[in-house]
PDB file of N, CA and C in Angstrom:
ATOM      1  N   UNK A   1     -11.291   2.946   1.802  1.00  0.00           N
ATOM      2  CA  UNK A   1     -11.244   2.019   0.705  1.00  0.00           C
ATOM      3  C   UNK A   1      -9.862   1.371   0.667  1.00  0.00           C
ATOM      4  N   UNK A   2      -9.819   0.264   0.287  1.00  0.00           N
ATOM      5  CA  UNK A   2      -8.246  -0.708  -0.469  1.00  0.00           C
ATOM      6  C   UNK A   2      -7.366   0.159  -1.023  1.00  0.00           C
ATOM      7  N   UNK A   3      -6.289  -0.157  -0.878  1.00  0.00           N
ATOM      8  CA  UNK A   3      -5.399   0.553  -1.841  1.00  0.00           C
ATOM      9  C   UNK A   3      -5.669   0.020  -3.080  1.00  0.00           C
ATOM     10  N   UNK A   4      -6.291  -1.452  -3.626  1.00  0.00           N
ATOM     11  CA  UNK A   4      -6.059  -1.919  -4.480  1.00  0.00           C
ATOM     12  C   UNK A   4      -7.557  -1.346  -5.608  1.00  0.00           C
ATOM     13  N   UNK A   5      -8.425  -0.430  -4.901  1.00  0.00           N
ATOM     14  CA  UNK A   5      -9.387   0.188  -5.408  1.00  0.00           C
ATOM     15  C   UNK A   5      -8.996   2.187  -5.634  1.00  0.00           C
ATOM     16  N   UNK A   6      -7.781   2.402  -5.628  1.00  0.00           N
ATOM     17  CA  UNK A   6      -7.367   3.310  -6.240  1.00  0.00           C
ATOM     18  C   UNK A   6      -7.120   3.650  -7.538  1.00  0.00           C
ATOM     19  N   UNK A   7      -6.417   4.865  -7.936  1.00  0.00           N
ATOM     20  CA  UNK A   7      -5.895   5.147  -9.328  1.00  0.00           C
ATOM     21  C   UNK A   7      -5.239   5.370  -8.902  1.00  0.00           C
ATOM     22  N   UNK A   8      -3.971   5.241 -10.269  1.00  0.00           N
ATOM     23  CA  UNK A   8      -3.118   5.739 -10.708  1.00  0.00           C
ATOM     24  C   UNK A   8      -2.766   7.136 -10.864  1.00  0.00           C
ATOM     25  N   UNK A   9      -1.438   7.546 -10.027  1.00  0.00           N
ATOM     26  CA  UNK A   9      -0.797   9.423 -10.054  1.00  0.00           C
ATOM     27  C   UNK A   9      -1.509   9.480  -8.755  1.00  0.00           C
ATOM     28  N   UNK A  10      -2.224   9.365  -8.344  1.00  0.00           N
ATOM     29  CA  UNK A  10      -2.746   9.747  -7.277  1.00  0.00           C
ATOM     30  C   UNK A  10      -2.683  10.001  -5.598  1.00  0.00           C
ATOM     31  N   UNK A  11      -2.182  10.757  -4.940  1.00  0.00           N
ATOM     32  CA  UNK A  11      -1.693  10.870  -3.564  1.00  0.00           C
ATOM     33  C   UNK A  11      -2.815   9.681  -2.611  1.00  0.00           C
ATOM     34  N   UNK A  12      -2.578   8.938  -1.404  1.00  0.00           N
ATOM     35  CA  UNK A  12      -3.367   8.830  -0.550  1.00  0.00           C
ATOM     36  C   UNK A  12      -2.848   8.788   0.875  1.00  0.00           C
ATOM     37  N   UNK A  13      -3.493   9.006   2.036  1.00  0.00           N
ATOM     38  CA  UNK A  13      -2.767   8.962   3.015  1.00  0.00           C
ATOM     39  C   UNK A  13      -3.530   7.234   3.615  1.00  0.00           C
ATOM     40  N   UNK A  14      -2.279   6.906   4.384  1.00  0.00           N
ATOM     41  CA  UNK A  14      -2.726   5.361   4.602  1.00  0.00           C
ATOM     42  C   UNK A  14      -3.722   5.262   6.002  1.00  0.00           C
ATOM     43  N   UNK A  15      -4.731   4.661   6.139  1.00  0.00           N
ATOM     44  CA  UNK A  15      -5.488   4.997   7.512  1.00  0.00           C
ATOM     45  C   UNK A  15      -5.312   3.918   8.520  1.00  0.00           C
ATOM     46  N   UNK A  16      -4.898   2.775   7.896  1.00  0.00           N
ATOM     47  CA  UNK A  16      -5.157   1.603   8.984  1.00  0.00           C
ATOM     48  C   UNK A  16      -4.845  -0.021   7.700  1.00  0.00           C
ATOM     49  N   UNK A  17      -4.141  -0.666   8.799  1.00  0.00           N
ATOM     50  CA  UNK A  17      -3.701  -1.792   7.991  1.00  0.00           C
ATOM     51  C   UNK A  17      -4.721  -3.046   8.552  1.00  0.00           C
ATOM     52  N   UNK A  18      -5.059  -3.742   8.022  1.00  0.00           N
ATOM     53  CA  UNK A  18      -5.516  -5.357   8.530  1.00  0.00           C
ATOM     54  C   UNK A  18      -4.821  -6.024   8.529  1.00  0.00           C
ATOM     55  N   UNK A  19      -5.154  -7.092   8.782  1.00  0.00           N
ATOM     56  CA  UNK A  19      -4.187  -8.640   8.726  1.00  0.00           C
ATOM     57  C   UNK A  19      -3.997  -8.922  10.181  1.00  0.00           C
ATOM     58  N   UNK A  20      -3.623 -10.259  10.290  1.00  0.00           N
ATOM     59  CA  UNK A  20      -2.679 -10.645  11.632  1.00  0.00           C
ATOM     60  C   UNK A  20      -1.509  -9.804  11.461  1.00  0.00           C
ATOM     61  N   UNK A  21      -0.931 -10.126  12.998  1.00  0.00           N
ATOM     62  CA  UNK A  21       0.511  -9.135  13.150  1.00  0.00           C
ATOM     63  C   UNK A  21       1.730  -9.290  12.110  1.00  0.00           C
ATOM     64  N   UNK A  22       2.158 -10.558  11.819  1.00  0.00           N
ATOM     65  CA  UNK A  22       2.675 -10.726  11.082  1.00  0.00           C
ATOM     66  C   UNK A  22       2.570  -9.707   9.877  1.00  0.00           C
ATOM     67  N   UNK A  23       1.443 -10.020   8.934  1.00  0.00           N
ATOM     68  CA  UNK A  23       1.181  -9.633   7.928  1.00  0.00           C
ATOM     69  C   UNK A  23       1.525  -7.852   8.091  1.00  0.00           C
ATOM     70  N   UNK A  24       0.879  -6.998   9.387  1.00  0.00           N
ATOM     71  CA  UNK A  24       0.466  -5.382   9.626  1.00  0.00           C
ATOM     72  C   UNK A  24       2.434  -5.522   9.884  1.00  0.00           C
ATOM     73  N   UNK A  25       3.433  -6.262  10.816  1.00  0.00           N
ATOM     74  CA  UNK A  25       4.573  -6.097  10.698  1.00  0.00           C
ATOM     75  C   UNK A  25       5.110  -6.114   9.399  1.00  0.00           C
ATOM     76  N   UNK A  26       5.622  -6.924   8.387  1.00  0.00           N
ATOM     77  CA  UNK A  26       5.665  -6.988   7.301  1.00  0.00           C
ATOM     78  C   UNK A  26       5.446  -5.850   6.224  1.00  0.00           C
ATOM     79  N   UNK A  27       4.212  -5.447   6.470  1.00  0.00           N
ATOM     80  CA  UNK A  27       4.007  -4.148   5.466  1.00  0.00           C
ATOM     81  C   UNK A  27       4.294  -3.271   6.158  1.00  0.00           C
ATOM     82  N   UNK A  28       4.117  -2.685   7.990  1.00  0.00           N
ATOM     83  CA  UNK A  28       5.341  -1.758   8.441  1.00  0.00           C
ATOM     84  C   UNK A  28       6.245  -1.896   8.223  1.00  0.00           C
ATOM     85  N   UNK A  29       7.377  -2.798   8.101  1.00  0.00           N
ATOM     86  CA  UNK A  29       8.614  -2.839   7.618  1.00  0.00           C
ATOM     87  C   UNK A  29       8.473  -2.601   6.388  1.00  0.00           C
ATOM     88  N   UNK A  30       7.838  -2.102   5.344  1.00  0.00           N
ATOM     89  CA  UNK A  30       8.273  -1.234   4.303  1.00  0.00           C
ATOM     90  C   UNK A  30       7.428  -0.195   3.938  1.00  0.00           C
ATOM     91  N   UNK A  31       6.998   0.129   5.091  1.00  0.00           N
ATOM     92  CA  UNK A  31       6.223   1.674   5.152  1.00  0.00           C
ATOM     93  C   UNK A  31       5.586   2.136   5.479  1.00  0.00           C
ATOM     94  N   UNK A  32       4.028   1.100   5.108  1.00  0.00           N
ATOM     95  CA  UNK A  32       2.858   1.302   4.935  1.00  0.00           C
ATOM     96  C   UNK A  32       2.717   0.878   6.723  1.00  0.00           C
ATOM     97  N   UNK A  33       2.467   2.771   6.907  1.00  0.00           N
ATOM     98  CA  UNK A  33       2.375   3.234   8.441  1.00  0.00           C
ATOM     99  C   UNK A  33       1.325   3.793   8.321  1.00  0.00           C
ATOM    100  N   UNK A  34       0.452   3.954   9.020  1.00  0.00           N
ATOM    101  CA  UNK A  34      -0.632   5.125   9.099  1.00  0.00           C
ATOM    102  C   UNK A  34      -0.255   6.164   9.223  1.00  0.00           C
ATOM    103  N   UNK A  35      -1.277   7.170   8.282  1.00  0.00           N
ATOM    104  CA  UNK A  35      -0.899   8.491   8.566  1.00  0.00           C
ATOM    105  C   UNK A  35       0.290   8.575   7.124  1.00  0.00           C
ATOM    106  N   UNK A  36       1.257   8.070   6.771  1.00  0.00           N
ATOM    107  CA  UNK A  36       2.005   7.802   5.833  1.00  0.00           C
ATOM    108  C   UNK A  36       1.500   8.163   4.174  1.00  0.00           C
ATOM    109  N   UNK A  37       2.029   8.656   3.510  1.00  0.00           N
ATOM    110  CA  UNK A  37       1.554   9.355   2.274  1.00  0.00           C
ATOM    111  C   UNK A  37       1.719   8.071   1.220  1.00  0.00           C
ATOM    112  N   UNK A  38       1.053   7.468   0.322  1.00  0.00           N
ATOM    113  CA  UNK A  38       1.365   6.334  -0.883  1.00  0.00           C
ATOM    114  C   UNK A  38       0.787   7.056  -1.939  1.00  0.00           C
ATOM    115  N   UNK A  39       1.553   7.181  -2.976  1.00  0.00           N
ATOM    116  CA  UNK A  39       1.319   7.477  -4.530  1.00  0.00           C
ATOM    117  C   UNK A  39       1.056   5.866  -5.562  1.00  0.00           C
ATOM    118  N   UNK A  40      -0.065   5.384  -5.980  1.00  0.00           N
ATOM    119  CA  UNK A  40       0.244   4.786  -6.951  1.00  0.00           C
ATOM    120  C   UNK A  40       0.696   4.769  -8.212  1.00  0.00           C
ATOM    121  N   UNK A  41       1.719   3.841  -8.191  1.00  0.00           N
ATOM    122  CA  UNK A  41       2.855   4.140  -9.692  1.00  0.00           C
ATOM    123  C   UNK A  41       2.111   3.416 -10.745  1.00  0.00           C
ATOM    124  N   UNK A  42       2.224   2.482 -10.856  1.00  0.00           N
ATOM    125  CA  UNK A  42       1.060   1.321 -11.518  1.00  0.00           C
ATOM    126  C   UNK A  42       0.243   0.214 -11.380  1.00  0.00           C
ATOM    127  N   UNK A  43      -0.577   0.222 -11.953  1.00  0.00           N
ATOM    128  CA  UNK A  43      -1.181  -1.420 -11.426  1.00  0.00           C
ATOM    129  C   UNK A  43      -0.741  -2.873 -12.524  1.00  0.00           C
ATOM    130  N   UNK A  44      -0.283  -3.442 -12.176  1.00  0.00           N
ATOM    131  CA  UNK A  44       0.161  -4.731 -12.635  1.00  0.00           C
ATOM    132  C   UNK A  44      -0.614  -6.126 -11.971  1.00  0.00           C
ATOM    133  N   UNK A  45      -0.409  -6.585 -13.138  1.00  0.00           N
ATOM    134  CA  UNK A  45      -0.861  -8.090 -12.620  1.00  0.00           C
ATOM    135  C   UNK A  45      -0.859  -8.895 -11.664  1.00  0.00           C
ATOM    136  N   UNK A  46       0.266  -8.644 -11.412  1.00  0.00           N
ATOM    137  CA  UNK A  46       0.138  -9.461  -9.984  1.00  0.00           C
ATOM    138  C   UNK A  46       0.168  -8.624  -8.801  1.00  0.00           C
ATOM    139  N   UNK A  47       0.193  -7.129  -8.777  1.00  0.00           N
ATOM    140  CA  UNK A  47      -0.633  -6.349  -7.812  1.00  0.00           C
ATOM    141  C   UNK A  47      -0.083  -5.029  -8.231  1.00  0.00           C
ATOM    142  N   UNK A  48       0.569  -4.332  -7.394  1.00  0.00           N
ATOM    143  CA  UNK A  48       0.832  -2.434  -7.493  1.00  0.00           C
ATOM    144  C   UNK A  48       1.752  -2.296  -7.581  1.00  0.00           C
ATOM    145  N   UNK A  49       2.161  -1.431  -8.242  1.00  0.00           N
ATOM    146  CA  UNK A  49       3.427  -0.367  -7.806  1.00  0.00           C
ATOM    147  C   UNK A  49       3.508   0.848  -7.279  1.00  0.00           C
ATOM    148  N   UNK A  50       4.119   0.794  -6.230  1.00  0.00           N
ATOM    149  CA  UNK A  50       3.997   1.967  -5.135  1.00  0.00           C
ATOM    150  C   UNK A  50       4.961   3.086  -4.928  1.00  0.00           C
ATOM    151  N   UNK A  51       4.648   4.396  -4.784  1.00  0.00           N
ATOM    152  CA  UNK A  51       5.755   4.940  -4.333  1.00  0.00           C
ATOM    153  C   UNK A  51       5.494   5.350  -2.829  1.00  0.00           C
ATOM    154  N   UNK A  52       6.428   4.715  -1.593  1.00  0.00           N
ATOM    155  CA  UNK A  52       6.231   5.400  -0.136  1.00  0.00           C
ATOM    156  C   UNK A  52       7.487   5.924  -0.009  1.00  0.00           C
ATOM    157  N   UNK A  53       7.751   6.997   1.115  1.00  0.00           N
ATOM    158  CA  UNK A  53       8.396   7.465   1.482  1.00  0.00           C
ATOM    159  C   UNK A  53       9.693   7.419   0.261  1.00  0.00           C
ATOM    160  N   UNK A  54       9.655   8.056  -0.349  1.00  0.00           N
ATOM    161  CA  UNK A  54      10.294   8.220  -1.759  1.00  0.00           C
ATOM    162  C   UNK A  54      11.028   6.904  -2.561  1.00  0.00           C
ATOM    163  N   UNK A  55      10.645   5.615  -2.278  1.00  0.00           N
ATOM    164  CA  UNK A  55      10.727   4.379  -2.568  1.00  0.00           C
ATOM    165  C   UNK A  55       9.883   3.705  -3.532  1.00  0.00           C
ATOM    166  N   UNK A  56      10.106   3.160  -4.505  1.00  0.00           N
ATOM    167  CA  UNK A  56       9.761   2.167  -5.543  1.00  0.00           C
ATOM    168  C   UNK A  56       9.062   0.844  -4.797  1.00  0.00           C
ATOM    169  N   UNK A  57       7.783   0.421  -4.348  1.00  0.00           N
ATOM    170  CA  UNK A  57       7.642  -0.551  -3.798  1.00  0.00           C
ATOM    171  C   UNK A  57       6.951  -1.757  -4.603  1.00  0.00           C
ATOM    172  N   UNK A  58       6.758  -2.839  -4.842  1.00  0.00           N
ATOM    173  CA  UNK A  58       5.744  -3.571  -5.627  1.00  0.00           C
ATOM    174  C   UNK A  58       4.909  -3.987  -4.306  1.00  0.00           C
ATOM    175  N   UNK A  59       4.048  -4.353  -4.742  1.00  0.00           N
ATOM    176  CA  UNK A  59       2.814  -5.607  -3.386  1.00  0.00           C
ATOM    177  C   UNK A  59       1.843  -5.731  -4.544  1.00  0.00           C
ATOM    178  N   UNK A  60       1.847  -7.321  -3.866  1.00  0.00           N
ATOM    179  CA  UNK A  60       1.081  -8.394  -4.720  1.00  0.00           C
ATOM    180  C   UNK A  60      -0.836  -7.694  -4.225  1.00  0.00           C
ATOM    181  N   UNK A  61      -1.456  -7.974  -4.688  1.00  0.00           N
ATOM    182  CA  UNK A  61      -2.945  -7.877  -4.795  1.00  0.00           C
ATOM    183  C   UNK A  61      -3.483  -8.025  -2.960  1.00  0.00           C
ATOM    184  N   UNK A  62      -3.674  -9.616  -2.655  1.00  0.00           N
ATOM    185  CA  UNK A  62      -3.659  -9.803  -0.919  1.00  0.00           C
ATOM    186  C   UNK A  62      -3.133  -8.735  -0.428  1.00  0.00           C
ATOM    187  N   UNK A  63      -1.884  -8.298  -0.218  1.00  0.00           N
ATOM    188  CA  UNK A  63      -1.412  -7.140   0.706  1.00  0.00           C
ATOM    189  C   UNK A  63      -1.809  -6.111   0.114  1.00  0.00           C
ATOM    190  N   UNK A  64      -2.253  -5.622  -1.042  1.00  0.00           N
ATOM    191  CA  UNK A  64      -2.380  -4.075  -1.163  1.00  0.00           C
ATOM    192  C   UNK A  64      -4.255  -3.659  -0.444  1.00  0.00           C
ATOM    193  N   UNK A  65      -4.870  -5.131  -0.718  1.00  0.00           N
ATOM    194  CA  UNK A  65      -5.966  -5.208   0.000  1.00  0.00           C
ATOM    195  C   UNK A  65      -6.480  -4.975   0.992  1.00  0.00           C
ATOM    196  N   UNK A  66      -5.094  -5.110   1.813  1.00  0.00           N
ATOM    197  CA  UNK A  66      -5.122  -4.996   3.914  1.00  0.00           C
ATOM    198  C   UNK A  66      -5.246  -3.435   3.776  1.00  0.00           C
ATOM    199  N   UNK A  67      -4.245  -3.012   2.873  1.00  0.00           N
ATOM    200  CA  UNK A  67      -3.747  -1.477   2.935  1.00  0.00           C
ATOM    201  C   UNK A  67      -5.192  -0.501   2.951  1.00  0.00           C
ATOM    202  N   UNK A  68      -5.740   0.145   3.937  1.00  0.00           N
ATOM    203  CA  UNK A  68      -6.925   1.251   4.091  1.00  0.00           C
ATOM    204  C   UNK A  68      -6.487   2.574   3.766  1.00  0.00           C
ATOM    205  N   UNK A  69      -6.757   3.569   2.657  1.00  0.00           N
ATOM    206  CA  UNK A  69      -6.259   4.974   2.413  1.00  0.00           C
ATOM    207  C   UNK A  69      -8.118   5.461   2.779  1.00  0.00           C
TER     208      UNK A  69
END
């Protein structure tokens, strides 16, 4: 499932990103690796708040979408 079809407090491990390269580079450069642990912090309007690798992340709605847990 989406990351963006999660809850809140909740552990997930990440399975696989979509997008063109760009986009799968982009969200590797701030974490979202497979295999990689994401906690959602909150959901906001204009998309998530994340915690990876002990980091505060936001992503808008589109990218949390690519994200597969």
């Amino acid at each position: 499932m989406a990351l963006t079809e999660v809850f809140d407090c909740d552990k997930y491990r990440i399975r696989r990103i979509l997008g063109d390269s760009k986009v799968r580079h982009h969200l590797e450069n701030l974490g979202f690796i497979p295999g990689e642990w994401v906690r959602i912090i909150n959901h906001v309007d204009s998309g998530l708040i994340v915690n990876i690798k002990g980091c505060r992340v936001a992503v808008n709605h589109d990218a949390a979408a690519m994200i597969l847990v």
